[in-house]
Protein backbone atom coordinates (compact mmCIF):
# COMPACT_ATOMS: atom_id res chain seq x y z
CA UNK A 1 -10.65 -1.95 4.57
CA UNK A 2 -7.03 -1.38 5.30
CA UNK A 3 -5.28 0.14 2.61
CA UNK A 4 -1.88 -1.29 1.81
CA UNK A 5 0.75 1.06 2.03
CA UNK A 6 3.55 -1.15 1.13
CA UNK A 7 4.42 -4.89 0.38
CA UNK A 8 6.60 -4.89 3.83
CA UNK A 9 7.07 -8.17 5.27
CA UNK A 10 6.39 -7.40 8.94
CA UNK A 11 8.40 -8.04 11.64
CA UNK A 12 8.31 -5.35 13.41
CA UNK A 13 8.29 -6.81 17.25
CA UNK A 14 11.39 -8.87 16.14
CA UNK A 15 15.15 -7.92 16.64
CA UNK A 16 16.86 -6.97 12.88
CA UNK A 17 20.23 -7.47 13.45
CA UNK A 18 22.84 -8.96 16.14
CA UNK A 19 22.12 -12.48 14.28
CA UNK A 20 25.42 -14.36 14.50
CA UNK A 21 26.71 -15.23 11.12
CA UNK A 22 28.23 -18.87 10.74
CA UNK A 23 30.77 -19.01 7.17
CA UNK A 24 27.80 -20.62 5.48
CA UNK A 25 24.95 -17.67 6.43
CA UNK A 26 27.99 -15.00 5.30
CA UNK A 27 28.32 -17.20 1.65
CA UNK A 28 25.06 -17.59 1.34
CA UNK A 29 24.05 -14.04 1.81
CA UNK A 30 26.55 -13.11 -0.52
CA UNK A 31 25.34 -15.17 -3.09
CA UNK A 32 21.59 -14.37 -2.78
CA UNK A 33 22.91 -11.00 -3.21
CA UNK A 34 24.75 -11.28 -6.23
CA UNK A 35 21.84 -13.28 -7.64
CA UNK A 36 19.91 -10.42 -6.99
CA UNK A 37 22.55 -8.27 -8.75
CA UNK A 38 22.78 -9.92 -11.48
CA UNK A 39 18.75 -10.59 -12.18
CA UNK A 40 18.88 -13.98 -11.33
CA UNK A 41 16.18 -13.70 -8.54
CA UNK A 42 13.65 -11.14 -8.00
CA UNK A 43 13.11 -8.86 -5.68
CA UNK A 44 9.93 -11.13 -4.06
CA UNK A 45 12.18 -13.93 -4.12
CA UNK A 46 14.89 -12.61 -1.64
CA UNK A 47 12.16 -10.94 0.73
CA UNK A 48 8.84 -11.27 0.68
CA UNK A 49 9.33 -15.21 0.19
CA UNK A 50 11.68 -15.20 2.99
CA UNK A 51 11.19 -15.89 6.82
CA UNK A 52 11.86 -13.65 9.43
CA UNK A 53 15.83 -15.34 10.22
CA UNK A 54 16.53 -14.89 6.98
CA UNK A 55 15.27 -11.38 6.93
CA UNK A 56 17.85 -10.99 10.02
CA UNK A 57 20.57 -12.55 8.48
CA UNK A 58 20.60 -9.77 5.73
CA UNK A 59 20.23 -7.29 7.75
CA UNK A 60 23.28 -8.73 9.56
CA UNK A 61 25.26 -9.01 6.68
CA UNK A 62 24.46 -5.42 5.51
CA UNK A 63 26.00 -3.94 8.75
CA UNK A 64 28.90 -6.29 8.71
CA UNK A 65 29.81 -6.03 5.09
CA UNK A 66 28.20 -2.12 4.02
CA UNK A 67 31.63 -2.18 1.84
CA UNK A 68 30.23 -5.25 -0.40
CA UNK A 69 26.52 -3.69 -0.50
CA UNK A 70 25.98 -2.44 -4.20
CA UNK A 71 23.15 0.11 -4.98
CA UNK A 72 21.16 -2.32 -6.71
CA UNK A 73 21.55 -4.91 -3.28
CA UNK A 74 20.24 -1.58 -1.16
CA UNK A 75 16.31 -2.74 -2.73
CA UNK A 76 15.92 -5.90 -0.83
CA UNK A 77 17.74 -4.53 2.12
CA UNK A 78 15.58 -1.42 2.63
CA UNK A 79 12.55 -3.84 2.11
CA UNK A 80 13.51 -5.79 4.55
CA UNK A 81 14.61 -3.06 7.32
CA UNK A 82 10.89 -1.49 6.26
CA UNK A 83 9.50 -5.43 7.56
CA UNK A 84 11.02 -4.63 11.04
CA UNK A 85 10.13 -1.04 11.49
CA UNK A 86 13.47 0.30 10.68
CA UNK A 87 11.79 2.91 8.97
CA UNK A 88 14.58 5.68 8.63
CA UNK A 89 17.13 2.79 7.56
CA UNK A 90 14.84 1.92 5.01
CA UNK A 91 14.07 5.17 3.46
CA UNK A 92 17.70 6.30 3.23
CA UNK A 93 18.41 3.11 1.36
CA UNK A 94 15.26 3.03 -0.81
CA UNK A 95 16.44 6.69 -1.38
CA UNK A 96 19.83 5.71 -2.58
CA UNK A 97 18.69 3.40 -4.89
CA UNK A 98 16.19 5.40 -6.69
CA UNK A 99 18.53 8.15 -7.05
CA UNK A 100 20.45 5.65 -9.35
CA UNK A 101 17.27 3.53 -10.65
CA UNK A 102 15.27 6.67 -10.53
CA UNK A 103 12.33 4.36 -13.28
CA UNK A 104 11.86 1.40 -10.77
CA UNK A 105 8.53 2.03 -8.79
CA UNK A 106 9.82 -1.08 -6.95
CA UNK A 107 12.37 1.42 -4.83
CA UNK A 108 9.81 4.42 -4.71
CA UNK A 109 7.04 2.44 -2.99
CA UNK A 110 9.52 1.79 -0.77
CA UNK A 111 10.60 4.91 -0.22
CA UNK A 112 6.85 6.14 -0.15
CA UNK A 113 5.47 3.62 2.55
CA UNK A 114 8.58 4.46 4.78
CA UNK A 115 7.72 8.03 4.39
CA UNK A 116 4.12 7.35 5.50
CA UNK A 117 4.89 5.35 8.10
CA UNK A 118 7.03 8.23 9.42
CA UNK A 119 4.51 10.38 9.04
CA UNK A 120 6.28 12.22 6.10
CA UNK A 121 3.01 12.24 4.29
CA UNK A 122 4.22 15.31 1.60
CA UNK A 123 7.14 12.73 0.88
CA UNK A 124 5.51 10.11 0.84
CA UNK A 125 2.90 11.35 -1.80
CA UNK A 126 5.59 12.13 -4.53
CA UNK A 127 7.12 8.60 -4.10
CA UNK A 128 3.82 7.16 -4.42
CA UNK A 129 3.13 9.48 -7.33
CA UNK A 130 6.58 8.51 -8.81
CA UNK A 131 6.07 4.37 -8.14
CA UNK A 132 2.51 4.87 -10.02
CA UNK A 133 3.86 7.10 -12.65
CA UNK A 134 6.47 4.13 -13.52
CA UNK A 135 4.11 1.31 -13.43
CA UNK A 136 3.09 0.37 -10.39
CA UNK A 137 -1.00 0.73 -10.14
CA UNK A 138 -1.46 -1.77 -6.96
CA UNK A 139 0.07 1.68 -5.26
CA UNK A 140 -2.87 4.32 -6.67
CA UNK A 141 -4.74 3.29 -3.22
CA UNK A 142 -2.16 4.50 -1.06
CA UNK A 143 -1.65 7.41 -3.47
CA UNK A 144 -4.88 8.41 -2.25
CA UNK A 145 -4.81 7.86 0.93
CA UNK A 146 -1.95 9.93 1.27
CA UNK A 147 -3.53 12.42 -0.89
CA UNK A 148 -6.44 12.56 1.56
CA UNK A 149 -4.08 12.87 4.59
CA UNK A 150 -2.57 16.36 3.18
CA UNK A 151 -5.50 17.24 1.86
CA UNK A 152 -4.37 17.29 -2.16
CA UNK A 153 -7.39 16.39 -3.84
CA UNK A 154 -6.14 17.88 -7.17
CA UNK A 155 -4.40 14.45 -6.60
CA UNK A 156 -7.41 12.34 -6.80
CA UNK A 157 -8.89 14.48 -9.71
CA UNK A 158 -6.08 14.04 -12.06
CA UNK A 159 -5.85 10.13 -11.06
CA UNK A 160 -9.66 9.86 -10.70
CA UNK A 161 -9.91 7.97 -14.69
CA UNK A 162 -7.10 5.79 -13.70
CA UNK A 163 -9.16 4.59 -10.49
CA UNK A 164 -12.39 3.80 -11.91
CA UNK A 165 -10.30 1.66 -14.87
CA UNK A 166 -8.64 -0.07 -12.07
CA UNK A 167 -11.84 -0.71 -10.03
CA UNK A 168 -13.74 -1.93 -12.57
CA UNK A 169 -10.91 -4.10 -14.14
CA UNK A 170 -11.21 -7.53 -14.14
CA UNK A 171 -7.59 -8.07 -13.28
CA UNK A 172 -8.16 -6.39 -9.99
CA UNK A 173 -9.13 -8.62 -7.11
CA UNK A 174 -12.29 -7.57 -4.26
CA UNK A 175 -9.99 -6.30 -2.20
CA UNK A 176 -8.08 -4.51 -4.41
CA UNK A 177 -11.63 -2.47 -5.64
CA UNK A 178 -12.77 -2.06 -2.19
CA UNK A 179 -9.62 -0.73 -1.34
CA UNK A 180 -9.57 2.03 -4.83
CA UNK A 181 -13.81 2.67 -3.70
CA UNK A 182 -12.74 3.69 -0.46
CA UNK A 183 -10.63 6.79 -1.65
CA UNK A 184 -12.90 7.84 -4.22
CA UNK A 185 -15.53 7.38 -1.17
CA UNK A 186 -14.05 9.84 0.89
CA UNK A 187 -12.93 12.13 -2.26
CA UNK A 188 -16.73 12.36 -3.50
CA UNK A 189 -17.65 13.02 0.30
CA UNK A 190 -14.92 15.96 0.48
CA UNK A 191 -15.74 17.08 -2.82
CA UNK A 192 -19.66 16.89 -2.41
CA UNK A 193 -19.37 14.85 -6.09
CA UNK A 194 -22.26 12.37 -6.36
CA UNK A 195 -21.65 11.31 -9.86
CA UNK A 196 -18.11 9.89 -7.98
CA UNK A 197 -19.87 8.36 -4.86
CA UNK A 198 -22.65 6.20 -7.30
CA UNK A 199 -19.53 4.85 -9.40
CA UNK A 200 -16.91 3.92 -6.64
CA UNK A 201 -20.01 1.99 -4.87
CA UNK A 202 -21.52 0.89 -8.01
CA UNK A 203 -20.76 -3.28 -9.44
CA UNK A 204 -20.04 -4.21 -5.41
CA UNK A 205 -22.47 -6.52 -3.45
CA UNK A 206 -23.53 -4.97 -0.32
CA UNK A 207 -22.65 -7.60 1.65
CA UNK A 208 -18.88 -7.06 0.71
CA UNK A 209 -19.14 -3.38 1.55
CA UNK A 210 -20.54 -4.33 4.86
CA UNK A 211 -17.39 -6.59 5.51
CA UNK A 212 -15.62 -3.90 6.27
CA UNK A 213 -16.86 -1.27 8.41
CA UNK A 214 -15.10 1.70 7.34
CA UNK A 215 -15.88 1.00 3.73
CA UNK A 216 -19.20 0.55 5.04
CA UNK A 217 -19.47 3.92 7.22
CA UNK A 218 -18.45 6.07 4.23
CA UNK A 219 -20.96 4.64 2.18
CA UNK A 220 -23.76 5.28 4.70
CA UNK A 221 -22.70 8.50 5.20
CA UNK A 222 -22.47 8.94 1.73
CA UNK A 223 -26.09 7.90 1.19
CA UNK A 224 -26.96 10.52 4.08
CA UNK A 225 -25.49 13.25 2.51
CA UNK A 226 -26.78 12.76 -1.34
CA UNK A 227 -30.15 12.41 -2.64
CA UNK A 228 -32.11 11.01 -5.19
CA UNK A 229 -33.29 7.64 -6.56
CA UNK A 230 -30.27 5.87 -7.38
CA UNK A 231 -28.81 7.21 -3.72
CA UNK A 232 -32.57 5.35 -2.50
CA UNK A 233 -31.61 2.25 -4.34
CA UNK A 234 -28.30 1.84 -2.39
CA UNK A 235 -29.35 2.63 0.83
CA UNK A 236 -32.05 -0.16 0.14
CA UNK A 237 -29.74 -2.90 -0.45
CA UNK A 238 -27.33 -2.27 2.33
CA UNK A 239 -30.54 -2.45 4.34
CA UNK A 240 -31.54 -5.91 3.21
CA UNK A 241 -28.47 -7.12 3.23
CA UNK A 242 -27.82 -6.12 6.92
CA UNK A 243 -31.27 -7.78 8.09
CA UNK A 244 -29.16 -10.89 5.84
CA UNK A 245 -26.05 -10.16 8.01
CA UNK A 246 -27.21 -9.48 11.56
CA UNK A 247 -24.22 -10.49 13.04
CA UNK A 248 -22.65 -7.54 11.54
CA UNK A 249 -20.38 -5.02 13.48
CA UNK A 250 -19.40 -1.58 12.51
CA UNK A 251 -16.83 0.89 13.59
CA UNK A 252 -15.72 4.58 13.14
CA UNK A 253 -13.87 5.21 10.36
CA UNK A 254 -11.79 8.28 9.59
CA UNK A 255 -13.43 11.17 8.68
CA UNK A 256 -12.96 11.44 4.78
């Protein structure tokens, strides 16, 4: 169960700039732009829902025309330089703009999933903490993973309520819950919490926790470590439900 770090569009085996801009690409991009300005379009609209020439084009533009580039147009660009790896390009940009728009978790998970993808794991855990703190709870997952990574479980503890809402949500899709269990997996495991193992496992179907291996390793390491009935009970189903599944793979996973 990957978690995702960021809503990056990827192309990161692709080229991001050198495009050739004809008069029409240069008006175009300007206008998108200015759309974007001026709230017109949102921030999905002029990247995620793009293709990857596009993504090149305003890339393209931004080098050609930094002059024209207004804080508010850095969002989409840093986005998009995030999509082709341009990790440094995007952070400085997503930087920039949260300096100014410093209550849009739009530009800190940004800034955040550059940072982790640079390895800048401290940084990246106050943007994440920042893009969650403003509204953004698809990004408590990576919070934690991050978390994990530089060991701040005080992290997880304080946020630890706001994952089990989330989880057990019905706005939140599967993935979405597999992807919150798996942190407070690996906290409850570092932590040697049972109460938090039994509810971050608890309302899935085993078969969806053996879908994905590492979510499926924690748990059975989980129910290796604790005891007790309701430990007995889980350890049962997955079982069953790999005799069900015998096609089934698994895999390392980290170690929480």
């Amino acid at each position: 169960m990957a978690i995702c770090i960021a809503p990056f569009v990827s192309f990161v085996n692709a080229s991001p700039t050198g495009f050739v801009l004809t008069a029409d690409d240069v008006n175009t991009v300007s206008n998108t732009l200015s759309a974007f300005e001026g709230g017109g379009i949102s921030l999905d609209e002029i990247t995620v829902n793009r293709d990857e020439e596009w993504g090149r084009k305003l890339l393209t533009y931004y080098v050609v025309h930094t002059n024209a580039i207004t804080t508010k147009m850095k969002l989409p660009i840093s986005r998009c330089f995030a999509g082709f790896g341009k990790y440094p390009e995007a952070a400085a940009l997503a930087q920039d703009y949260v300096n100014v728009y410093s209550n849009d978790w739009h530009g800190w998970r940004i800034l955040a999933g550059a940072d982790f993808f640079m390895k800048e794991f401290n940084g990246a855990l106050i943007a994440y903490t920042n893009a969650v703190l403003f509204g953004d709870d698809n990004s408590y997952p990576a919070l934690g993973l991050t978390a994990l990574k530089v060991d701040r479980l005080d992290v997880i503890s304080n946020t630890l309520p706001r994952l089990l809402a989330l989880k057990s949500s019905k706005a939140t899709n599967r993935n979405q819950a597999l992807q919150l269990a798996t942190v407070m997996i690996a906290y409850s495991l570092r932590t040697n919490q049972k109460d938090v193992f039994i509810k971050a496992v608890e309302g899935f179907d085993p078969k969806d926790i053996l879908t994905h291996d590492d979510v499926a390793f924690l748990v059975k390491q989980g129910c290796n470590e604790f005891k007790g009935k309701d430990i007995d009970s889980i350890q049962q189903a997955l079982g069953t439900a790999t005799r069900d599944k015998p096609n089934s793979t698994t895999t390392n996973a980290p170690s929480p």
